[in-house]
Protein backbone atom coordinates (compact mmCIF):
# COMPACT_ATOMS: atom_id res chain seq x y z
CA UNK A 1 25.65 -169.14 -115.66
CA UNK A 2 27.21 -171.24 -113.04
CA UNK A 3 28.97 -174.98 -114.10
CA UNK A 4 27.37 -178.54 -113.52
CA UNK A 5 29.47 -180.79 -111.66
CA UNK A 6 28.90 -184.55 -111.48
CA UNK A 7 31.30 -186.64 -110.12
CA UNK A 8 31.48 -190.50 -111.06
CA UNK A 9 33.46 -192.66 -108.48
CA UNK A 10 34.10 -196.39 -109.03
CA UNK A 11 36.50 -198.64 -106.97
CA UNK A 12 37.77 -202.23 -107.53
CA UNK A 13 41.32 -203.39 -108.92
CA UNK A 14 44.08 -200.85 -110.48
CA UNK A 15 43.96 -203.13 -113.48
CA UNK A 16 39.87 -202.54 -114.22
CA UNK A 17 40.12 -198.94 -113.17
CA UNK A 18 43.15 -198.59 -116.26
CA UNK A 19 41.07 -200.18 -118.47
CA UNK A 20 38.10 -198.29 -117.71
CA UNK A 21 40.05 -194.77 -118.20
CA UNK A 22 41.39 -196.32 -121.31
CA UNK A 23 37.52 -196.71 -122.86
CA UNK A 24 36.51 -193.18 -122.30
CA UNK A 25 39.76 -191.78 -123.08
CA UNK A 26 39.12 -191.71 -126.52
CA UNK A 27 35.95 -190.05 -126.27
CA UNK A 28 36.39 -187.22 -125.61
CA UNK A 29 39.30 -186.48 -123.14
CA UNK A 30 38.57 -182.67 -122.50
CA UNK A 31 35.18 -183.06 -121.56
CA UNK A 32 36.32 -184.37 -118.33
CA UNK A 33 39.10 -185.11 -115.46
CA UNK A 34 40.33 -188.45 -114.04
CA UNK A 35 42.10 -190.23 -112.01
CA UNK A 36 43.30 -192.94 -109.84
CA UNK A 37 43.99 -193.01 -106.07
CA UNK A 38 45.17 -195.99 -104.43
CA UNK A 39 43.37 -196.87 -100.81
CA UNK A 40 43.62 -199.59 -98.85
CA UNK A 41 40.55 -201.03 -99.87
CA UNK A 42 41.97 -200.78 -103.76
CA UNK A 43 41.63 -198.29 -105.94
CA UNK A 44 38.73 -195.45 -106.62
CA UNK A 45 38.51 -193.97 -110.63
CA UNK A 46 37.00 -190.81 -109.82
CA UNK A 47 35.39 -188.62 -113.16
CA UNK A 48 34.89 -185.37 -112.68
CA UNK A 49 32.64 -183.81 -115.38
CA UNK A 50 31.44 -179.94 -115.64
CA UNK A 51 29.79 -177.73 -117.95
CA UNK A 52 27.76 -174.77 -118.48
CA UNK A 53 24.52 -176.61 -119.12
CA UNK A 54 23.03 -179.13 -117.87
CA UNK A 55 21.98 -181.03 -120.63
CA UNK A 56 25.14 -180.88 -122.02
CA UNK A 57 26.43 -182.30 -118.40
CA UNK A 58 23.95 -184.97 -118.89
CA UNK A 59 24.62 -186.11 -122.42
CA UNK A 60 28.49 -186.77 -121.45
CA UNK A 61 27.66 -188.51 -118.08
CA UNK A 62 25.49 -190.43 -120.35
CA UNK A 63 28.17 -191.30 -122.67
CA UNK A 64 30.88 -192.27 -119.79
CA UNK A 65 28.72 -194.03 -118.10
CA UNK A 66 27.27 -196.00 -120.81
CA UNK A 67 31.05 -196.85 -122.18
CA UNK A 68 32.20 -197.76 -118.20
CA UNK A 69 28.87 -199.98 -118.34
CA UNK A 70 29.96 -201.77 -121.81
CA UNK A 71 33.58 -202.20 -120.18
CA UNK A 72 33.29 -203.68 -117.34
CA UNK A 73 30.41 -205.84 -118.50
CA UNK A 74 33.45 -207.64 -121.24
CA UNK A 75 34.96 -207.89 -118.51
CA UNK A 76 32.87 -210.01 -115.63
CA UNK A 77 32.54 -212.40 -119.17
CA UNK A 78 36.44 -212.64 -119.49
CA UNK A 79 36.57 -212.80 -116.15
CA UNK A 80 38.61 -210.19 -114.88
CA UNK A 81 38.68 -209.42 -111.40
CA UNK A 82 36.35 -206.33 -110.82
């Protein structure tokens, strides 16, 4: 069987994008690849996810996107720039 691939792209500030890496780092860190490219608009945290199923592909999407979510939610209330 052929690998899922989703790929999860958010831009803002280099600071949010670290901190965002940070929360799913712990996670699970070879269930997926990162990184950080700097633009002239910012930066972009792109999260490149891939399996062999697709539920599987799902369930960690899930999971990243629902930490990202958490994150950058603490951080509009402390008022970080996004």
């Amino acid at each position: 069987m052929e690998d899922a691939v989703a790929r999860v792209v958010w831009t803002g500030s280099r600071g949010v994008a670290e901190n965002l890496l940070e929360s799913i780092m712990p996670d699970d860190p070879d269930s997926f690849e990162s990184e950080i490219v700097e633009s002239e608009d910012g930066v972009s945290l792109t999260i490149l996810v891939s399996s062999s199923e697709l539920s599987e592909l799902r369930a960690t999407v899930d999971d990243i996107l629902a930490c990202l979510s958490a994150v950058e939610g603490s951080l509009e209330v402390l008022g970080e720039e996004l």
